[in-house]
PDB file of N, CA and C in Angstrom:
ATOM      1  N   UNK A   1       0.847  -1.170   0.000  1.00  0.00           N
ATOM      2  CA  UNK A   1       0.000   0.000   0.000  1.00  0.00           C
ATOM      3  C   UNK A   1       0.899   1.241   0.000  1.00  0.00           C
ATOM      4  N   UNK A   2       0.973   2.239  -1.414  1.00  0.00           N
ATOM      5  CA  UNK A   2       1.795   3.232  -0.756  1.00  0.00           C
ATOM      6  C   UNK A   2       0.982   4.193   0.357  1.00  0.00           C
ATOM      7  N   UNK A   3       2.402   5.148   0.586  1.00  0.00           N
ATOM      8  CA  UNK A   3       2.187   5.677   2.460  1.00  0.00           C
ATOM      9  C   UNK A   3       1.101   6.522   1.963  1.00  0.00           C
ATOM     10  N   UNK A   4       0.692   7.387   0.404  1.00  0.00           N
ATOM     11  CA  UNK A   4      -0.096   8.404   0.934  1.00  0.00           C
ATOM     12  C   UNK A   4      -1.803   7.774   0.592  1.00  0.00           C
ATOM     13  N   UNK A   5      -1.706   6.645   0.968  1.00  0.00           N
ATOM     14  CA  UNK A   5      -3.292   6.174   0.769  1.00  0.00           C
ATOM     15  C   UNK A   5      -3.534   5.190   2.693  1.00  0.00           C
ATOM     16  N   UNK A   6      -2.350   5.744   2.923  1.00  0.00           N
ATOM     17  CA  UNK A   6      -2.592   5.481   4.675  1.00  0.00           C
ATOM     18  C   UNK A   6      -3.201   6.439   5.630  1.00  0.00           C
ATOM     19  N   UNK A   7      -4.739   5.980   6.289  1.00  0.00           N
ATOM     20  CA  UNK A   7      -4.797   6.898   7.009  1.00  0.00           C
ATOM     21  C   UNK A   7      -4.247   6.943   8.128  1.00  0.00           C
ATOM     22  N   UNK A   8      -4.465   8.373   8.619  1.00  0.00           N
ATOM     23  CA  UNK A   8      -3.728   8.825  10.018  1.00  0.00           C
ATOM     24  C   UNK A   8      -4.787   9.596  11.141  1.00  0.00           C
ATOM     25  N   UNK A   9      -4.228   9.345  11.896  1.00  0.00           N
ATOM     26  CA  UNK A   9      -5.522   9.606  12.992  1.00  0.00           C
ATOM     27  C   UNK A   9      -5.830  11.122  13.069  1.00  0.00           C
ATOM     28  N   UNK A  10      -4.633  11.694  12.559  1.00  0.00           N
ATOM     29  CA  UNK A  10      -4.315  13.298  12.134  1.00  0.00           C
ATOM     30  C   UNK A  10      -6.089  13.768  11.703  1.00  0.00           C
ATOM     31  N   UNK A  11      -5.726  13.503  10.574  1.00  0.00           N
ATOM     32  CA  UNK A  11      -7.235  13.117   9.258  1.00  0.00           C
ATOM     33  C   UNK A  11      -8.397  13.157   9.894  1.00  0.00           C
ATOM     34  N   UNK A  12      -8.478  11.913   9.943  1.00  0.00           N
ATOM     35  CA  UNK A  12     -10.006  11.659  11.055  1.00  0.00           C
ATOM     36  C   UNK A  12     -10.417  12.409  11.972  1.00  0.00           C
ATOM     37  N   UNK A  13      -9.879  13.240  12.748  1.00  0.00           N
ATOM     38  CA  UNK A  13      -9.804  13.997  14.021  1.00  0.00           C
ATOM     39  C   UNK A  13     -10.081  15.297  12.993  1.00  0.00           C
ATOM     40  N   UNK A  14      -9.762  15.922  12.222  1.00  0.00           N
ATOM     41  CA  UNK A  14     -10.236  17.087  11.545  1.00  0.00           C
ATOM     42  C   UNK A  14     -11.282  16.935  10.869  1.00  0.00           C
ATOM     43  N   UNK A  15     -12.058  15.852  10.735  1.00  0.00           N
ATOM     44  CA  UNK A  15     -13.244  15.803  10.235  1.00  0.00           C
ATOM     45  C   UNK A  15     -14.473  15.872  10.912  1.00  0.00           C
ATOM     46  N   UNK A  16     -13.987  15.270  12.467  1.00  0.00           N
ATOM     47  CA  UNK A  16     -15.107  15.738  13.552  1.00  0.00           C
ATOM     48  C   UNK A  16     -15.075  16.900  14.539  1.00  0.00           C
ATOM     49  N   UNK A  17     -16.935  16.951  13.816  1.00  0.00           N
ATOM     50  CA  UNK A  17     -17.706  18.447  14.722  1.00  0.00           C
ATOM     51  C   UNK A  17     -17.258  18.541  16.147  1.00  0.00           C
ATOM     52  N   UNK A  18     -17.246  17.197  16.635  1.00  0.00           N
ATOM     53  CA  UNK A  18     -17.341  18.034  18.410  1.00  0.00           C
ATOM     54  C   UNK A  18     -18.144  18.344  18.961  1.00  0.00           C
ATOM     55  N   UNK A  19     -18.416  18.285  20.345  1.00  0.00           N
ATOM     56  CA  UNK A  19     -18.930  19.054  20.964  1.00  0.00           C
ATOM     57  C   UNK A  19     -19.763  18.474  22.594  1.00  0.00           C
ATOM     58  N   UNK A  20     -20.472  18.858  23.382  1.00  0.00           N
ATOM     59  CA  UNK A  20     -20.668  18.309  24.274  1.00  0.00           C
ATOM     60  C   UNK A  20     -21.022  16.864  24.492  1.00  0.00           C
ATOM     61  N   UNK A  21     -21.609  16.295  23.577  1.00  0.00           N
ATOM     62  CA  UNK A  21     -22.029  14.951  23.253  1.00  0.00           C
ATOM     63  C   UNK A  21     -20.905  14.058  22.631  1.00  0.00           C
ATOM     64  N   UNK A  22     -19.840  14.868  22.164  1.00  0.00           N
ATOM     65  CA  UNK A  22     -19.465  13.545  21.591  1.00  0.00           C
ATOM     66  C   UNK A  22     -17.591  13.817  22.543  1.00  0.00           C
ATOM     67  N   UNK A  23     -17.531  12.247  22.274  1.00  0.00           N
ATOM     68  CA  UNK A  23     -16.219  11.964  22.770  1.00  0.00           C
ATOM     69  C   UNK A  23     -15.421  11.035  21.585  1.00  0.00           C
ATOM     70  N   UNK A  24     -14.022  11.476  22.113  1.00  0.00           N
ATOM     71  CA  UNK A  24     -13.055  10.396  20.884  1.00  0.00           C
ATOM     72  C   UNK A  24     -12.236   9.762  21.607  1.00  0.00           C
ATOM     73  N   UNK A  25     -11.753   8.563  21.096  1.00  0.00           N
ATOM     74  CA  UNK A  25     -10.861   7.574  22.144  1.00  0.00           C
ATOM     75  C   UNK A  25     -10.402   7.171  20.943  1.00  0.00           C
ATOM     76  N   UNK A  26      -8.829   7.061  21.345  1.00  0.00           N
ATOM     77  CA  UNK A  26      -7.959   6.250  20.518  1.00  0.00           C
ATOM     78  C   UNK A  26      -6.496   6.211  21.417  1.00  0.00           C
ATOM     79  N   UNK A  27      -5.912   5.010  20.382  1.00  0.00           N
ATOM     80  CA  UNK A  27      -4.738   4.061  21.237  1.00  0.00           C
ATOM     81  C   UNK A  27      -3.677   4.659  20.099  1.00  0.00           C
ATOM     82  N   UNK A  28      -2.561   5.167  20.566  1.00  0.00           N
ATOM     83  CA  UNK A  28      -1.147   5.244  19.520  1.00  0.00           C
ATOM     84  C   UNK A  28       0.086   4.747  20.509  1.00  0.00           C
ATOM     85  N   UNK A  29       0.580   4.498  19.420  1.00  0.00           N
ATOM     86  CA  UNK A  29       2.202   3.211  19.846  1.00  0.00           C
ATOM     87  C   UNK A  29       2.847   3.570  18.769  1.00  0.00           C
ATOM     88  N   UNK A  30       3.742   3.469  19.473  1.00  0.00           N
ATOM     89  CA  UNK A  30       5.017   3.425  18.397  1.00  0.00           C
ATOM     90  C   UNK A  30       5.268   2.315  17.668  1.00  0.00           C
ATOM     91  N   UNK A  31       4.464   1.794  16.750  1.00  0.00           N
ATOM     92  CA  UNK A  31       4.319   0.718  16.226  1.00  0.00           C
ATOM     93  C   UNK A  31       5.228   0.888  14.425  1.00  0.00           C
ATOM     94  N   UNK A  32       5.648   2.458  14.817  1.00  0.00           N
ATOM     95  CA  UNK A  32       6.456   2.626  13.523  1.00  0.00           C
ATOM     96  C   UNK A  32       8.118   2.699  13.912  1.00  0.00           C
ATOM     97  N   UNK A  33       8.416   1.342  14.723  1.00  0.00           N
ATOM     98  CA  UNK A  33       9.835   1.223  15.012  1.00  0.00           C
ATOM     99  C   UNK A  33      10.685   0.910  13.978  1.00  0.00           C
ATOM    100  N   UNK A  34      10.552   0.423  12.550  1.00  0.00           N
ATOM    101  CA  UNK A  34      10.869   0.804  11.877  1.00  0.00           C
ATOM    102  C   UNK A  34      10.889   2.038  11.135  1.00  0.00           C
ATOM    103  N   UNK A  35      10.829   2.955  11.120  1.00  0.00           N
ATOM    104  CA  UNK A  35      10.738   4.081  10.639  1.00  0.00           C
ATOM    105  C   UNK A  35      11.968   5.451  11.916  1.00  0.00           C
ATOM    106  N   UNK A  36      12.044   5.997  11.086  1.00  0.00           N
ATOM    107  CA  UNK A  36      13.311   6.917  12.051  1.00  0.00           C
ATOM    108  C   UNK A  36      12.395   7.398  13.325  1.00  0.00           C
ATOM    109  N   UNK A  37      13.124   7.874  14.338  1.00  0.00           N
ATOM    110  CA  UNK A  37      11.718   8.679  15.513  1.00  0.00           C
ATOM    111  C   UNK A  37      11.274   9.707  15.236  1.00  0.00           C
ATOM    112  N   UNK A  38      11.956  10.492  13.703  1.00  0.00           N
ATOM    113  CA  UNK A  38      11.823  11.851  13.518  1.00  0.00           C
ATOM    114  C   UNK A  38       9.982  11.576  12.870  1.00  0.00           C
ATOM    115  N   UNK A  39      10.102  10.556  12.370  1.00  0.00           N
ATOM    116  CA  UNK A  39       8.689  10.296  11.728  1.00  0.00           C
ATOM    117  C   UNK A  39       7.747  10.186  12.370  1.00  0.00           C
ATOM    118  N   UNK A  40       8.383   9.217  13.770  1.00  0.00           N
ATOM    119  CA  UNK A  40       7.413   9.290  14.957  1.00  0.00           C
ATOM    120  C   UNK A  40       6.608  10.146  15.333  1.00  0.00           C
ATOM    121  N   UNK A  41       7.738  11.620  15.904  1.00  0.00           N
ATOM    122  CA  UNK A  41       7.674  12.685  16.767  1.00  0.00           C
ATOM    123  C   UNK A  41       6.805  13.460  15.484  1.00  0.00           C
ATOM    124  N   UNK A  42       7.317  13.596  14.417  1.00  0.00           N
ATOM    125  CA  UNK A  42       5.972  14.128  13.273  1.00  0.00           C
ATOM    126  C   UNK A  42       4.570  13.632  13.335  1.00  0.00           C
ATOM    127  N   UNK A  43       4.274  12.303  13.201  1.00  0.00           N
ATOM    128  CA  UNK A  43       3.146  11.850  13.335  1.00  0.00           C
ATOM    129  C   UNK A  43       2.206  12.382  14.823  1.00  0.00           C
ATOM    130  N   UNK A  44       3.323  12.195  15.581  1.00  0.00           N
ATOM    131  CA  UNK A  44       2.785  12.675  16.936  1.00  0.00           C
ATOM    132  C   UNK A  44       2.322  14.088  17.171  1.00  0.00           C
ATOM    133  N   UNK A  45       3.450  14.880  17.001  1.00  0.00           N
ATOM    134  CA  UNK A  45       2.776  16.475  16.438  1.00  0.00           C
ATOM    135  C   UNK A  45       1.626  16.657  16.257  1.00  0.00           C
ATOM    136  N   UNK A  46       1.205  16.121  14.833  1.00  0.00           N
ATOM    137  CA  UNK A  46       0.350  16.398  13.730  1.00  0.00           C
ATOM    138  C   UNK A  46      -1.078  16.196  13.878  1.00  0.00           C
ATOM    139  N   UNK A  47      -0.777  14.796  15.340  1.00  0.00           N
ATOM    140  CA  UNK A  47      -2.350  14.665  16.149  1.00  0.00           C
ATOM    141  C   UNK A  47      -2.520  15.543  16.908  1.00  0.00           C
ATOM    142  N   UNK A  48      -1.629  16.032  17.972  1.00  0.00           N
ATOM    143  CA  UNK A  48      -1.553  16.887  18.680  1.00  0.00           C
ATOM    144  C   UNK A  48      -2.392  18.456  18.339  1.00  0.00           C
ATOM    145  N   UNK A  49      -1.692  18.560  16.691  1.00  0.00           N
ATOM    146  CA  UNK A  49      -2.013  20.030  16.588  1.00  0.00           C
ATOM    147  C   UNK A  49      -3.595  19.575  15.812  1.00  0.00           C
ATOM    148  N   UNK A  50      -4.413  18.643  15.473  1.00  0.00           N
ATOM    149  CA  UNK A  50      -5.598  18.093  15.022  1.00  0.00           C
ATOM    150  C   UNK A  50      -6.507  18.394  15.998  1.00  0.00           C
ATOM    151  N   UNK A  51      -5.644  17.437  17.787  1.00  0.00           N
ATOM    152  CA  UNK A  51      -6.599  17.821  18.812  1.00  0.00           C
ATOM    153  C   UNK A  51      -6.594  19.097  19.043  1.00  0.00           C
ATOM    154  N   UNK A  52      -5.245  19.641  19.441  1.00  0.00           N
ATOM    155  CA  UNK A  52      -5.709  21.163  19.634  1.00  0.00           C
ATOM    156  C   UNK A  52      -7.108  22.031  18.547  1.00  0.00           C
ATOM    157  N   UNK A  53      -7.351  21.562  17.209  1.00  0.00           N
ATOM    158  CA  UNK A  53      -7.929  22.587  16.381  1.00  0.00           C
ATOM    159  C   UNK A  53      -9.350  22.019  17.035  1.00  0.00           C
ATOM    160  N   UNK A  54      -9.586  20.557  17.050  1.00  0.00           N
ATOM    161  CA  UNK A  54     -10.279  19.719  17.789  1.00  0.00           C
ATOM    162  C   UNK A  54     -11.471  20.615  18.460  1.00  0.00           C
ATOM    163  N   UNK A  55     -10.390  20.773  19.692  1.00  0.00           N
ATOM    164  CA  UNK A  55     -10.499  21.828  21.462  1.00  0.00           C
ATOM    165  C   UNK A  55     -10.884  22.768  21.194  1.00  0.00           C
ATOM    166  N   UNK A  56     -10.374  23.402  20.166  1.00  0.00           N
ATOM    167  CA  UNK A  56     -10.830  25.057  19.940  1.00  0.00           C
ATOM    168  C   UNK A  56     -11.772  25.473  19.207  1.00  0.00           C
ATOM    169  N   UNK A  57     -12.462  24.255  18.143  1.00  0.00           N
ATOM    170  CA  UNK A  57     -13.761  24.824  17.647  1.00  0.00           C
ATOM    171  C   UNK A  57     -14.980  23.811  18.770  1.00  0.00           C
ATOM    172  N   UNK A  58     -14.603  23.324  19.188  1.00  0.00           N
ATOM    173  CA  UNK A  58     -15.342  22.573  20.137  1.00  0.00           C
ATOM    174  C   UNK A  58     -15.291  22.123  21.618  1.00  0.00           C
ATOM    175  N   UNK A  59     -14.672  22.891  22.454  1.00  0.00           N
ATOM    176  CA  UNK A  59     -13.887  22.565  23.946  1.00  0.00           C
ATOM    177  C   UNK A  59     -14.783  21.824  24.594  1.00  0.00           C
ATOM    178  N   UNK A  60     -16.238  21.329  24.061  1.00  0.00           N
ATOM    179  CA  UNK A  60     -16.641  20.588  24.716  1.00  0.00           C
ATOM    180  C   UNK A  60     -16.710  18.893  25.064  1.00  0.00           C
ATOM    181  N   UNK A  61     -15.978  18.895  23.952  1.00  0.00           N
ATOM    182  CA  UNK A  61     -15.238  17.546  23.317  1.00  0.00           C
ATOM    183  C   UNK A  61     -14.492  17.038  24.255  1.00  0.00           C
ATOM    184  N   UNK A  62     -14.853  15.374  24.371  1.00  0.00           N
ATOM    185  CA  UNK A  62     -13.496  14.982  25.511  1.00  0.00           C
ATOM    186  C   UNK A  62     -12.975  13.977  24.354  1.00  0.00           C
ATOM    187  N   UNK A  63     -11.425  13.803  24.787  1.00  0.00           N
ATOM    188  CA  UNK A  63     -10.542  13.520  23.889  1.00  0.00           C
ATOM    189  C   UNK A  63      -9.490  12.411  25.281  1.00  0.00           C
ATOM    190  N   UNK A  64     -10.091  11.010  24.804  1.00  0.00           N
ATOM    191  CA  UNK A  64      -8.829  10.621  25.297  1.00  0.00           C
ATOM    192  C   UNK A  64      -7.747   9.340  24.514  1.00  0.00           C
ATOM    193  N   UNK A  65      -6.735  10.144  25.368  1.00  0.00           N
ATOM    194  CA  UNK A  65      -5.534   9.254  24.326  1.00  0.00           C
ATOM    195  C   UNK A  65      -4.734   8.057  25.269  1.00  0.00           C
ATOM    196  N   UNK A  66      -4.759   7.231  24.490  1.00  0.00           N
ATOM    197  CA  UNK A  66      -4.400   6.036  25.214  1.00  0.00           C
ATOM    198  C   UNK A  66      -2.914   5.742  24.612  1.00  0.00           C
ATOM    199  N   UNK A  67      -1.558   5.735  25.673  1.00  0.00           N
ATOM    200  CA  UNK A  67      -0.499   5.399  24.650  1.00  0.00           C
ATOM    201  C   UNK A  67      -0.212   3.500  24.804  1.00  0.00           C
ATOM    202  N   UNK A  68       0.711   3.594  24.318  1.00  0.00           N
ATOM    203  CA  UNK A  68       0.826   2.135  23.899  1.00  0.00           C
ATOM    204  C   UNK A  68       1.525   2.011  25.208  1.00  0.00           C
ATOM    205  N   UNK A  69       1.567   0.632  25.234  1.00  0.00           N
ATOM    206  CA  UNK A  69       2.649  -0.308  26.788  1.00  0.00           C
ATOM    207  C   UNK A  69       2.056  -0.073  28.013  1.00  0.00           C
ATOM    208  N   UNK A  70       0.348   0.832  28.082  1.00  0.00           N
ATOM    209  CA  UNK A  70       0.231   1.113  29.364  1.00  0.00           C
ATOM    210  C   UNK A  70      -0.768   0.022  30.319  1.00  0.00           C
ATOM    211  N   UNK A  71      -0.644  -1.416  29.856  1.00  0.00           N
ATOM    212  CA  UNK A  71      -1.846  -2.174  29.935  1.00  0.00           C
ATOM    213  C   UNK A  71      -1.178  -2.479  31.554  1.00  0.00           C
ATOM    214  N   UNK A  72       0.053  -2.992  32.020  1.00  0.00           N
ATOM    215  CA  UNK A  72       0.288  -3.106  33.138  1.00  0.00           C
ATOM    216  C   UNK A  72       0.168  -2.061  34.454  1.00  0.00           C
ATOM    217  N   UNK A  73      -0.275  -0.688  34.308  1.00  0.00           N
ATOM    218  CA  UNK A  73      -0.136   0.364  35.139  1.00  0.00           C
ATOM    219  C   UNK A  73      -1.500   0.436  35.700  1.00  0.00           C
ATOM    220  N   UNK A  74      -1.486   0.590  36.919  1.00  0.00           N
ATOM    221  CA  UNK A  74      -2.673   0.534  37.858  1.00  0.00           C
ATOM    222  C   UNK A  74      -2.721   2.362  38.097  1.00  0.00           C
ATOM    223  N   UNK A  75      -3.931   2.734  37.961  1.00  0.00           N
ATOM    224  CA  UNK A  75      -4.677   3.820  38.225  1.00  0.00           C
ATOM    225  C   UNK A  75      -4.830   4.064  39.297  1.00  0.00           C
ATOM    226  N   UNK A  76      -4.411   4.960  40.514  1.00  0.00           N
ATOM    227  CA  UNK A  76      -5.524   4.896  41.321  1.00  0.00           C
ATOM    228  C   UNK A  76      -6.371   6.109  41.038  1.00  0.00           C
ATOM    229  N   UNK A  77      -7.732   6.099  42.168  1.00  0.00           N
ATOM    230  CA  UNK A  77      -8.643   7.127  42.054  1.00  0.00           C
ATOM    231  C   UNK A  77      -7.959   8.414  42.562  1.00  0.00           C
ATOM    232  N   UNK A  78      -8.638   9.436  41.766  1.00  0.00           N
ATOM    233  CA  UNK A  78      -8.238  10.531  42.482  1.00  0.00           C
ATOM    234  C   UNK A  78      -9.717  10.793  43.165  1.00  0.00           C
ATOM    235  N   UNK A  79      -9.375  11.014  44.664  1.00  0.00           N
ATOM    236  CA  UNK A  79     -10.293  12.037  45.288  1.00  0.00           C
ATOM    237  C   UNK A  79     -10.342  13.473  45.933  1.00  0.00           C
ATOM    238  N   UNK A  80     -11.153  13.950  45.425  1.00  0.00           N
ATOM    239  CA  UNK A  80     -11.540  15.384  46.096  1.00  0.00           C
ATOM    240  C   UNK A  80     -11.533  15.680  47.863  1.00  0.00           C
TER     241      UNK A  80
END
């Protein structure tokens, strides 16, 4: 498959409205260990600045990001 018929989560995330009702969840890993980290840290950016545009036409939007390797880490609660 060439790279520019790959989507990116970049993409998808600029296509949604937003807003109090809706929420987005997604998982990223560095699953491009082949590839240099500079490609990484780009890819990573590029969601980043998606969510930010995200936040700002819609701050009512919850946005959560799940990174990769975190299946062993225990949460605790936060209380008030």
């Amino acid at each position: 498959m060439p790279m520019i018929d790959l989507p990116y989560i970049s993409n998808y995330i600029d296509t949604i409205a937003g807003g109090p009702h809706a929420a987005i969840a997604f998982t990223y890993a560095a699953h491009l260990v082949l590839h240099p980290i500079t490609f990484y840290v780009h890819k990573v950016a590029k969601i980043r600045q998606s969510v930010v545009s995200l936040l700002s036409r819609a701050p009512e939007t919850t946005v959560i990001i799940k990174s990769g390797n975190t299946a062993g880490i225990k949460v605790r609660p936060v209380h008030d």
